[in-house]
N, C-alpha and C. Protein backbone atom coordinates (compact mmCIF):
# COMPACT_ATOMS: atom_id res chain seq x y z
N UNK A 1 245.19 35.61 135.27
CA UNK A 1 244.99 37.04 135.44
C UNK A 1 244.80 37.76 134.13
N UNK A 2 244.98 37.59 133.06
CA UNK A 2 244.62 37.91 131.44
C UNK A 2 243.64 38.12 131.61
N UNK A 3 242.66 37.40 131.46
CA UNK A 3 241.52 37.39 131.39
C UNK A 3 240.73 38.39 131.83
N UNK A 4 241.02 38.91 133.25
CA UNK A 4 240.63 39.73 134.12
C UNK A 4 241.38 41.29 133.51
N UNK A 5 242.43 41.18 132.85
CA UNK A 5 243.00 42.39 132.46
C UNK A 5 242.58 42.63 131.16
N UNK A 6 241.76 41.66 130.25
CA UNK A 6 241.31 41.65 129.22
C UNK A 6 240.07 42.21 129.40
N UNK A 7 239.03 42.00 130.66
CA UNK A 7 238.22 42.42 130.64
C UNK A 7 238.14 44.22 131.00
N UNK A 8 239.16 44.23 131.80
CA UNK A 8 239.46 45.66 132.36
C UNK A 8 239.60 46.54 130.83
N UNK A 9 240.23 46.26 130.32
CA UNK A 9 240.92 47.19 128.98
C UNK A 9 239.41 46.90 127.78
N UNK A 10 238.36 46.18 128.36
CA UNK A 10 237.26 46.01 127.49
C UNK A 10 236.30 47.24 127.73
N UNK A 11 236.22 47.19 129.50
CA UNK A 11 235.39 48.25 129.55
C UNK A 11 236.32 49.57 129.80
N UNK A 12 237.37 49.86 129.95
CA UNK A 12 237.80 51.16 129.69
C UNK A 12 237.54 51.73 128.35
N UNK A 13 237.69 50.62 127.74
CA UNK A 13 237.64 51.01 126.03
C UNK A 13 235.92 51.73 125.99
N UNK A 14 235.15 50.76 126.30
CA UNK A 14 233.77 50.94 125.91
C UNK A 14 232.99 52.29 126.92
N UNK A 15 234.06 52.97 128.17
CA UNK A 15 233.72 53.84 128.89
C UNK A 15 234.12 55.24 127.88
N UNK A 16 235.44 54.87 127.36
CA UNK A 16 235.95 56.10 126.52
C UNK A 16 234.95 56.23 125.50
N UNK A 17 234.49 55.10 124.81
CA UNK A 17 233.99 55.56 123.45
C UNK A 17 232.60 55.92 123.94
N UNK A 18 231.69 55.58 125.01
CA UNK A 18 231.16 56.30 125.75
C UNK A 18 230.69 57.44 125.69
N UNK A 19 232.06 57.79 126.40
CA UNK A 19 232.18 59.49 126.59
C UNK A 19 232.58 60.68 125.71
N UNK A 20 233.10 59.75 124.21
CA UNK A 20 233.43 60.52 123.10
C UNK A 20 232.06 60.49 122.28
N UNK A 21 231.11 59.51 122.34
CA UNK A 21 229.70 59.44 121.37
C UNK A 21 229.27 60.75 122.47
N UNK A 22 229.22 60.74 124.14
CA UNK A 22 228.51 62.14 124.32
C UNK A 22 229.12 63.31 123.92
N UNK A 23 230.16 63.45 124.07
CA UNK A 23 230.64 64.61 123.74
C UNK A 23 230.76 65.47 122.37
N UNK A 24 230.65 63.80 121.15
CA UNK A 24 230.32 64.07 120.13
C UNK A 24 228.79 64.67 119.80
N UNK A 25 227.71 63.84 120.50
CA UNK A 25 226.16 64.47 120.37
C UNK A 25 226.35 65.87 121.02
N UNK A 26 226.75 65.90 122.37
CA UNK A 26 226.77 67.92 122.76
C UNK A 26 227.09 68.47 121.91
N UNK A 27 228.58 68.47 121.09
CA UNK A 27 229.03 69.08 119.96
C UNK A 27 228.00 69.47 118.65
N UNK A 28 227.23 68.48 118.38
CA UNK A 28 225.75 68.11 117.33
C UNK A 28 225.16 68.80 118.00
N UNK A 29 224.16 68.89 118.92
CA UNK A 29 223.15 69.41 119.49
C UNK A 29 223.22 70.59 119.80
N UNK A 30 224.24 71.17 120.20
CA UNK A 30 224.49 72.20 120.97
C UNK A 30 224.31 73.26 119.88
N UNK A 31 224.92 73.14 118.94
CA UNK A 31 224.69 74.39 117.49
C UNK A 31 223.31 73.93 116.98
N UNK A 32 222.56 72.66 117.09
CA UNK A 32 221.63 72.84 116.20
C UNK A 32 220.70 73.57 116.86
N UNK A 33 220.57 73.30 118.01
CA UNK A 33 219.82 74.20 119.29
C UNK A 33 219.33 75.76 119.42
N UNK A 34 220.82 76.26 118.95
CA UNK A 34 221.59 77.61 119.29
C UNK A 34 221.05 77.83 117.92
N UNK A 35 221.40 77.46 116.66
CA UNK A 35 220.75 77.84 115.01
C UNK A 35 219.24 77.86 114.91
N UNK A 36 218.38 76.99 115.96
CA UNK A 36 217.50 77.05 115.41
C UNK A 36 216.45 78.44 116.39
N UNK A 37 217.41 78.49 117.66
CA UNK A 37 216.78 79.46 118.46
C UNK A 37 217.11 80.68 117.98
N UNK A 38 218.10 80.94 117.37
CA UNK A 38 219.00 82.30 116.65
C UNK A 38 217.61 82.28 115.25
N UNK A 39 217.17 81.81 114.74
CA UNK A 39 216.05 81.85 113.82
C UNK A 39 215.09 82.06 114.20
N UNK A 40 214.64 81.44 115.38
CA UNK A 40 213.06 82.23 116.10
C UNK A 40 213.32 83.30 116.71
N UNK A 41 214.29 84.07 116.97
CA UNK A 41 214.33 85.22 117.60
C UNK A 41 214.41 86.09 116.30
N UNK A 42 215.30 85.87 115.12
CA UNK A 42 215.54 86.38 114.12
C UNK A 42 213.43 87.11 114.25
N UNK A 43 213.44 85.93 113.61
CA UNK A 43 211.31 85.91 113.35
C UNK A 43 211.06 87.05 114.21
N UNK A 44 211.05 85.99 115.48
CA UNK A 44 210.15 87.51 116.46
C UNK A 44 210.53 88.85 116.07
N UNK A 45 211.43 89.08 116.55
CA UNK A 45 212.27 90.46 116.04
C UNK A 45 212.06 91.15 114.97
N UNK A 46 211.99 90.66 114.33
CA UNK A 46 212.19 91.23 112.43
C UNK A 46 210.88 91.19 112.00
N UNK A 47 210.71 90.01 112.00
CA UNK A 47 209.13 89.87 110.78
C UNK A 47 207.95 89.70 112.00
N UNK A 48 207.59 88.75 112.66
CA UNK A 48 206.83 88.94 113.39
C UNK A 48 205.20 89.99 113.68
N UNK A 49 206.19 90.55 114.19
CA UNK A 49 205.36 91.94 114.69
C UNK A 49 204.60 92.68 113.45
N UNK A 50 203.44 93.09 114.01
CA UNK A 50 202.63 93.10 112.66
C UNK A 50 202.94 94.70 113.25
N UNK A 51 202.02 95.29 111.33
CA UNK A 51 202.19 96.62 111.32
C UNK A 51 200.85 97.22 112.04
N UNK A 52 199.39 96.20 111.81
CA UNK A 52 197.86 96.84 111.77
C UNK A 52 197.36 96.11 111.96
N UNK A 53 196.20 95.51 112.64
CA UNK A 53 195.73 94.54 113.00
C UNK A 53 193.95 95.44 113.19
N UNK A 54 193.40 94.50 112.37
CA UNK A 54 191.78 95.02 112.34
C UNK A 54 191.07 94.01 112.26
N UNK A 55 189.60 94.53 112.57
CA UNK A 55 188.82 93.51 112.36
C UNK A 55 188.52 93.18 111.29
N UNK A 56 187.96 92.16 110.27
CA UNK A 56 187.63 91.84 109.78
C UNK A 56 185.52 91.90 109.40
N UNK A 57 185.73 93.33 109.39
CA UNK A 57 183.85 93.31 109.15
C UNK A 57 184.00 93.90 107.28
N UNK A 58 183.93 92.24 106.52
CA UNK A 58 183.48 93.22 105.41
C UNK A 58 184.80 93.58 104.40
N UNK A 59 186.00 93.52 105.12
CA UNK A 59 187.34 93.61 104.42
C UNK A 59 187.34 92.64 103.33
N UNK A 60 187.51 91.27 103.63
CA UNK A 60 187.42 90.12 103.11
C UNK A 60 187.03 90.25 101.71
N UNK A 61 186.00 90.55 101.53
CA UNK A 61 185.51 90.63 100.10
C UNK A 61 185.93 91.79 99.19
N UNK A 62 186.08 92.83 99.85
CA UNK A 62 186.39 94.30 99.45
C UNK A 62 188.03 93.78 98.69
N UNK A 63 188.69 93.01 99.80
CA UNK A 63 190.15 92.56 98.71
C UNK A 63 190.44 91.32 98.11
N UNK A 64 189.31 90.85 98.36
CA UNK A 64 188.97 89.41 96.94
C UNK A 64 188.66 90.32 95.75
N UNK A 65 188.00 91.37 95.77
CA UNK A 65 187.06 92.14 94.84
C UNK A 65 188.85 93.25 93.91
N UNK A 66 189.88 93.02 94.92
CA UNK A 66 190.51 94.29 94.37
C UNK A 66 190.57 95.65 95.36
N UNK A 67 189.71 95.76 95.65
CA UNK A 67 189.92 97.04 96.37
C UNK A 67 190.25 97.05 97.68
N UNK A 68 190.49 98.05 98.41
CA UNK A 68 191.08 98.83 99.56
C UNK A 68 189.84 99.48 100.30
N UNK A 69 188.94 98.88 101.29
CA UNK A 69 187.91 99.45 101.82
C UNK A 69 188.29 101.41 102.86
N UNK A 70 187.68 102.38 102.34
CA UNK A 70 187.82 103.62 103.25
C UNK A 70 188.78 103.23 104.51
N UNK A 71 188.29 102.64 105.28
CA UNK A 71 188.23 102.52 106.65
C UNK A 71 189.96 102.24 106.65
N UNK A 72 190.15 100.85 106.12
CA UNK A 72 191.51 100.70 105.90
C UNK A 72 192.64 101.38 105.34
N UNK A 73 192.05 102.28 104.57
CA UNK A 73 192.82 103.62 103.95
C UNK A 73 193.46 104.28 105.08
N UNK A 74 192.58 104.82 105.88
CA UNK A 74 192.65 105.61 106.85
C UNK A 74 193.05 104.94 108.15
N UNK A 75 193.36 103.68 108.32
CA UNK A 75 194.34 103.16 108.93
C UNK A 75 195.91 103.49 108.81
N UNK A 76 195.99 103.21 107.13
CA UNK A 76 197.08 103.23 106.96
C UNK A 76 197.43 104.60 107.12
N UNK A 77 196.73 105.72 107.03
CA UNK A 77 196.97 107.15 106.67
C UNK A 77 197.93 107.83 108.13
N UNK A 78 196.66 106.71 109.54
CA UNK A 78 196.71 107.03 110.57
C UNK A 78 198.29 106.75 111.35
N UNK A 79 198.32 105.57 110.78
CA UNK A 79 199.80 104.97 111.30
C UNK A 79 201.20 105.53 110.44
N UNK A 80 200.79 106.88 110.06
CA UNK A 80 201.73 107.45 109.02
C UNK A 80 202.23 106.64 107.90
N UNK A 81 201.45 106.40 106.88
CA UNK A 81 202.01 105.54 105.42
C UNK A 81 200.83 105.67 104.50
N UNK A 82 200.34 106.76 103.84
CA UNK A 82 199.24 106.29 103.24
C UNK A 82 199.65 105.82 102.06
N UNK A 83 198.29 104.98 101.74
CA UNK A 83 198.93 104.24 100.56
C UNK A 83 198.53 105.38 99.08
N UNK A 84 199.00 105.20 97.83
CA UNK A 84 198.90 106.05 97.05
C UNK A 84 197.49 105.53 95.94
N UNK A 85 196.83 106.07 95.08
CA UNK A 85 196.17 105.69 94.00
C UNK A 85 196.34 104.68 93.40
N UNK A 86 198.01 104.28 93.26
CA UNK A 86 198.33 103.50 92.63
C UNK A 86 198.64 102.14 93.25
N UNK A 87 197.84 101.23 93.53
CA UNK A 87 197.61 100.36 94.44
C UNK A 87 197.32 99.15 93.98
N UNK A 88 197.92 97.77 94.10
CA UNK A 88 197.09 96.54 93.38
C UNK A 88 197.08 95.65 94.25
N UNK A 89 195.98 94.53 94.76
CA UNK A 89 196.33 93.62 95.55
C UNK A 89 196.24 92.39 94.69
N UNK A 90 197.01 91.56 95.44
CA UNK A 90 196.90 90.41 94.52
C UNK A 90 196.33 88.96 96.23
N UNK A 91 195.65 88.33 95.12
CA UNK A 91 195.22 87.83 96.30
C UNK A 91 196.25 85.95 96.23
N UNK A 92 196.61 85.98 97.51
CA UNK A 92 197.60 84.65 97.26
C UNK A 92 196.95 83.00 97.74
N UNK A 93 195.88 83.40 98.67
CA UNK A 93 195.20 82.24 99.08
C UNK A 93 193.76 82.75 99.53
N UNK A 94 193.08 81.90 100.10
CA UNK A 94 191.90 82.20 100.88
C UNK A 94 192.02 83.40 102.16
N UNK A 95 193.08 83.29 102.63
CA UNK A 95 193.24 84.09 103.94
C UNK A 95 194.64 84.72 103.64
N UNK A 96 195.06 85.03 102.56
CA UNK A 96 196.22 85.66 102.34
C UNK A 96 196.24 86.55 101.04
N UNK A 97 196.70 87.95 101.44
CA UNK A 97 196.57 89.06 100.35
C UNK A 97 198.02 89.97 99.94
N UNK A 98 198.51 90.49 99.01
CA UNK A 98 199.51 91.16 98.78
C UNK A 98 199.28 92.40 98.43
N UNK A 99 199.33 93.78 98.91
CA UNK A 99 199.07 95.00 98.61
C UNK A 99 200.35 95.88 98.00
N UNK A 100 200.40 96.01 96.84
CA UNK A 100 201.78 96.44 96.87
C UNK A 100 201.57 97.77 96.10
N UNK A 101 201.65 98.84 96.92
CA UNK A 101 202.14 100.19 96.36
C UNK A 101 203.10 100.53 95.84
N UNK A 102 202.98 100.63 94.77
CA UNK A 102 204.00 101.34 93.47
C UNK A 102 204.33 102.73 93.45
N UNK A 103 203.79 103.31 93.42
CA UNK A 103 203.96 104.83 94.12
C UNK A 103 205.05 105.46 95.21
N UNK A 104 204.40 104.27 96.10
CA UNK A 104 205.58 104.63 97.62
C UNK A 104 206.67 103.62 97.90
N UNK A 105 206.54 102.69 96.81
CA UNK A 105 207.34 101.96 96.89
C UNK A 105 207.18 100.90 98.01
N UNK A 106 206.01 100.38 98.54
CA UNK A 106 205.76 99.87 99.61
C UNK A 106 204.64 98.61 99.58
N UNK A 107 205.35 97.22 100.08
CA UNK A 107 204.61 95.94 100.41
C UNK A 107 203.60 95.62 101.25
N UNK A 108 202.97 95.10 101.53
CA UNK A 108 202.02 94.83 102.87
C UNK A 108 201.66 93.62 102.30
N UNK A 109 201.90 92.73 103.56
CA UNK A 109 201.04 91.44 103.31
C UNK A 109 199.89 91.23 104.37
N UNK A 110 198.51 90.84 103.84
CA UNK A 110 197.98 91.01 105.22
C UNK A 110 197.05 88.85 105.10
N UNK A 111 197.18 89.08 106.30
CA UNK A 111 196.88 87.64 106.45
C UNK A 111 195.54 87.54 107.76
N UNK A 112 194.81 86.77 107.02
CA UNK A 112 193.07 86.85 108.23
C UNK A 112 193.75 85.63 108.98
N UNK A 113 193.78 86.32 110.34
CA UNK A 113 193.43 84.58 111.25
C UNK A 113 192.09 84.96 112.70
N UNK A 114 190.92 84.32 111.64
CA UNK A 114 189.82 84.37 112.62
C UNK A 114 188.98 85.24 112.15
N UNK A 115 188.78 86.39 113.31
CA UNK A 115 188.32 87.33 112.64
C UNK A 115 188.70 89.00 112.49
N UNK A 116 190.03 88.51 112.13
CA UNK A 116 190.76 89.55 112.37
C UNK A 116 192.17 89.76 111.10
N UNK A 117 192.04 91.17 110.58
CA UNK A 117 193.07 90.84 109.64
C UNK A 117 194.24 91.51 109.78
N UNK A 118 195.18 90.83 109.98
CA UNK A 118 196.52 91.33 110.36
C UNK A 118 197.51 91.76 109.21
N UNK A 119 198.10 92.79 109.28
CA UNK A 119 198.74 93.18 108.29
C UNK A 119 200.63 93.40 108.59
N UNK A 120 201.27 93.07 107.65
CA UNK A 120 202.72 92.87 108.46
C UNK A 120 203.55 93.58 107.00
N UNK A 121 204.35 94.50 106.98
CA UNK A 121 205.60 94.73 106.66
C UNK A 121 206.54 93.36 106.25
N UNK A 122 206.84 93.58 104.83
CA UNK A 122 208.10 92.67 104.84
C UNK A 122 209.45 93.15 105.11
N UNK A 123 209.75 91.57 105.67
CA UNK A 123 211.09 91.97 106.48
C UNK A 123 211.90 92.73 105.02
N UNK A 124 212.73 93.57 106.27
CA UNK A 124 213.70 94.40 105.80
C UNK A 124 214.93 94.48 106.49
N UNK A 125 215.43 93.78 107.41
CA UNK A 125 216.45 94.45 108.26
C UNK A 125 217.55 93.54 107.46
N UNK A 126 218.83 94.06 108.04
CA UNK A 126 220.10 93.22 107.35
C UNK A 126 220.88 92.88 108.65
N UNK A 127 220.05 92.76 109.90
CA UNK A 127 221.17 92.24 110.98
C UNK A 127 220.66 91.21 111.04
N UNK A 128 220.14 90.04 110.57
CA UNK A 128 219.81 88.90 111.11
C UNK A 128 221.45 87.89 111.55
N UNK A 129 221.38 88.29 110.49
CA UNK A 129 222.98 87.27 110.40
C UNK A 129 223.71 87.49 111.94
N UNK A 130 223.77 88.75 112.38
CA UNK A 130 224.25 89.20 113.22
C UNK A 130 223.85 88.39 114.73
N UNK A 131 222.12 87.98 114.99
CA UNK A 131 221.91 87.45 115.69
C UNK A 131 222.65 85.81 115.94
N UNK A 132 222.69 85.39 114.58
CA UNK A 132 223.28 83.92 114.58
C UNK A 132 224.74 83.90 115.43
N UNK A 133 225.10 85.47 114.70
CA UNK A 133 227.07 85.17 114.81
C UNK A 133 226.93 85.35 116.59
N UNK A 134 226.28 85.79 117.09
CA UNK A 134 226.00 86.31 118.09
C UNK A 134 226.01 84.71 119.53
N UNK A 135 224.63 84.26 119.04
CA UNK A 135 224.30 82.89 119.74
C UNK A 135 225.70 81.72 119.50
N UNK A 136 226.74 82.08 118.10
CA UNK A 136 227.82 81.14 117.94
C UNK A 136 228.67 81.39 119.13
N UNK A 137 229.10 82.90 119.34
CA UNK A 137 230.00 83.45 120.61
C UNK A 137 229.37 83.14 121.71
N UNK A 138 227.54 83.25 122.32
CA UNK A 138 227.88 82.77 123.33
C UNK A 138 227.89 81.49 123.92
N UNK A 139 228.11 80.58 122.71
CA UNK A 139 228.22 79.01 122.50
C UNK A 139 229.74 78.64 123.28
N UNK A 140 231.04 79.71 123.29
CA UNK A 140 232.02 79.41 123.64
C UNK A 140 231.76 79.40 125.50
N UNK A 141 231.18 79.98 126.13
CA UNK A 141 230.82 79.98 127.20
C UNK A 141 229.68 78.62 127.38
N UNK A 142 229.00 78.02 127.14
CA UNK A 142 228.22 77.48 127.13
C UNK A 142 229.12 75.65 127.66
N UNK A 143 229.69 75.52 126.39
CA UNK A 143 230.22 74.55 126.32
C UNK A 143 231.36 74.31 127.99
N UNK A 144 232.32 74.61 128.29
CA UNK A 144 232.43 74.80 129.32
C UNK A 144 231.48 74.04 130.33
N UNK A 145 230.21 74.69 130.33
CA UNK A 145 229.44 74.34 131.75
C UNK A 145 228.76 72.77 131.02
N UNK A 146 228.95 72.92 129.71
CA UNK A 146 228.59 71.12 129.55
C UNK A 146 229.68 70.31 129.79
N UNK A 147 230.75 70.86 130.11
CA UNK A 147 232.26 70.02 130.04
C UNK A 147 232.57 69.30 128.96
N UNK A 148 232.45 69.99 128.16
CA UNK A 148 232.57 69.62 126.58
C UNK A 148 233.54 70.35 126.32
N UNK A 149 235.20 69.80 125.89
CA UNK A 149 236.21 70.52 125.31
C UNK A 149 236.21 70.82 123.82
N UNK A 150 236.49 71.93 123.29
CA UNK A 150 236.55 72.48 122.11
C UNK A 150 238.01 72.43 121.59
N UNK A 151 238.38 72.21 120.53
CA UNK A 151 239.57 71.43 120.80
C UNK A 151 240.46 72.57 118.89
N UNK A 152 240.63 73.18 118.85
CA UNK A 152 241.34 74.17 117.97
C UNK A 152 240.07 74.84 116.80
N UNK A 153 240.43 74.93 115.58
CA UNK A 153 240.20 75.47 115.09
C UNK A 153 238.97 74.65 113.91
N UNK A 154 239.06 73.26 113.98
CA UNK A 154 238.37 72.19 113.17
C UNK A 154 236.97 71.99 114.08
N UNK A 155 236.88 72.20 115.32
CA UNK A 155 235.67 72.19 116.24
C UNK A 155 234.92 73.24 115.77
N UNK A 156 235.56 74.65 116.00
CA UNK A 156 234.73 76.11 116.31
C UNK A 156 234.06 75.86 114.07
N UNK A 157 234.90 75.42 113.27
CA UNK A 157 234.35 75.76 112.07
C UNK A 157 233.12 74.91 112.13
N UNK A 158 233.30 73.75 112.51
CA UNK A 158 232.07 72.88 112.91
C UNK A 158 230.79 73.39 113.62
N UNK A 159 231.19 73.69 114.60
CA UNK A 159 229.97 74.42 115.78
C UNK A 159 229.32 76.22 114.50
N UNK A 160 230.56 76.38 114.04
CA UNK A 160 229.81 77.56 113.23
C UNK A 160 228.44 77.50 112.39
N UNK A 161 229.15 76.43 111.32
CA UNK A 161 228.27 76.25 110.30
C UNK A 161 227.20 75.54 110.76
N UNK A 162 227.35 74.75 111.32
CA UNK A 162 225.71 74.04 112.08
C UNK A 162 224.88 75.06 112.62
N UNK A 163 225.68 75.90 113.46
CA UNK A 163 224.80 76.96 113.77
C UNK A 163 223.76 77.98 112.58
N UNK A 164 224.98 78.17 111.85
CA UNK A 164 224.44 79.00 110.84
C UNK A 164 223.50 78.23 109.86
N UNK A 165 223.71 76.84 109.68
CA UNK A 165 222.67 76.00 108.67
C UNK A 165 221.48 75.93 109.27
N UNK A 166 221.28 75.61 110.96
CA UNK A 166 220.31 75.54 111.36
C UNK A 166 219.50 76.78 111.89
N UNK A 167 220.36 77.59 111.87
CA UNK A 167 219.61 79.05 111.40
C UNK A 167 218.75 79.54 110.32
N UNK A 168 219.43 79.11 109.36
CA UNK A 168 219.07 79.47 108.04
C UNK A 168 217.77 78.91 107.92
N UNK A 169 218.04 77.38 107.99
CA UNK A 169 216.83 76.32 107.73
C UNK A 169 215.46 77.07 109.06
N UNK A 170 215.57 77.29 110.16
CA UNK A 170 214.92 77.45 110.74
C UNK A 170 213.94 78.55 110.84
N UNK A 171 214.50 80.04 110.15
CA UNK A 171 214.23 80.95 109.39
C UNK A 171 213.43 80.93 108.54
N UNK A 172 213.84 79.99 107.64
CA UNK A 172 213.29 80.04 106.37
C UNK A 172 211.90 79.49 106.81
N UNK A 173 211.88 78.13 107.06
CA UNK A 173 211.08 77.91 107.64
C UNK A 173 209.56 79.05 108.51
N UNK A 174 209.96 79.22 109.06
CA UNK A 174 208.98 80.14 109.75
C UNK A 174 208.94 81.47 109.19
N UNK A 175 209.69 81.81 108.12
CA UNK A 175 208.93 82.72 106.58
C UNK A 175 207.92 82.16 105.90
N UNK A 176 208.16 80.61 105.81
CA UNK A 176 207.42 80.28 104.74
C UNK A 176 205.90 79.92 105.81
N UNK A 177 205.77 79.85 106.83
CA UNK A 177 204.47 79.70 107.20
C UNK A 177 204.00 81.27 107.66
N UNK A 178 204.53 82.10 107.44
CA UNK A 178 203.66 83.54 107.82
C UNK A 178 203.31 83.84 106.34
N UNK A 179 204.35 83.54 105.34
CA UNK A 179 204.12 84.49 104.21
C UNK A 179 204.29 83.13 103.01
């Protein structure tokens, strides 16, 4: 009968460690998930959303060349911001430009995709962070319906910072391909 009780206590063993490698990956997954979705919403939200969006007849060269074509002036004038005299663009790639008013104190990056040139505000807000801390709290509900126990105070610092690293990283990330 050993034998048979040897085998029993083999697979209990190998059921527990089992169920501690899943519970360990939910624990992993679950914040990197939550960090990296807390970063694309960050995006949408914040930077995203453009300020002006035009066509592209003729712009193109006008701010390879340096200048600010009429038309686009009076965009900006229209959407309440005109830009001032004092104006320089710098050009950063083929399809990417930096307008930065000194005067008003004011950025614009505008970026062609197609035939169309979109112009976006740099981010400015200071709640991003806020979204992360946000997706960490409703991580405490979450877990629960995975039946994943959270177990004092060495778990939640864990589930934090993953959240927040894979925030960060995920963020950054999708800054560095708009701008």
């Amino acid at each position: 009968m050993k034998p048979m009780e040897n085998d029993k206590k083999a697979r209990d063993k190998k059921e527990k460690e089992k169920a501690e490698y899943a519970e360990g990956l939910k624990k992993t997954l679950t914040p990197l998930l939550f960090g990296v979705l807390a970063g694309i919403i960050c995006f949408l939200i914040f930077v995203y959303t453009p300020y002006l969006v035009t066509t592209n007849v003729g712009l193109q060269k006008n701010l390879d060349n340096g200048t600010i074509p009429e038309n686009l002036l009076d965009m900006f004038e229209t959407k309440g911001s005109p830009l001032s005299d004092n104006v320089s663009i710098t050009k950063q790639s083929n399809d990417k430009w930096l307008i930065n008013d000194e005067e008003n104190k004011n950025t614009y990056f505008i970026r062609e995709k197609g035939e169309k040139l979109t112009i976006y505000l740099p981010p400015t807000s200071e709640d991003w962070l806020l979204i992360a801390i946000l997706l960490i709290l409703v991580q405490k509900f979450v877990y629960p319906l995975l039946h994943t126990s959270i177990k004092g105070a060495k778990d939640w610092i864990y589930i934090s910072f993953m959240t927040l690293f894979c925030w960060f990283i995920g963020f950054t990330l999708l800054l560095m391909l708009l701008f």
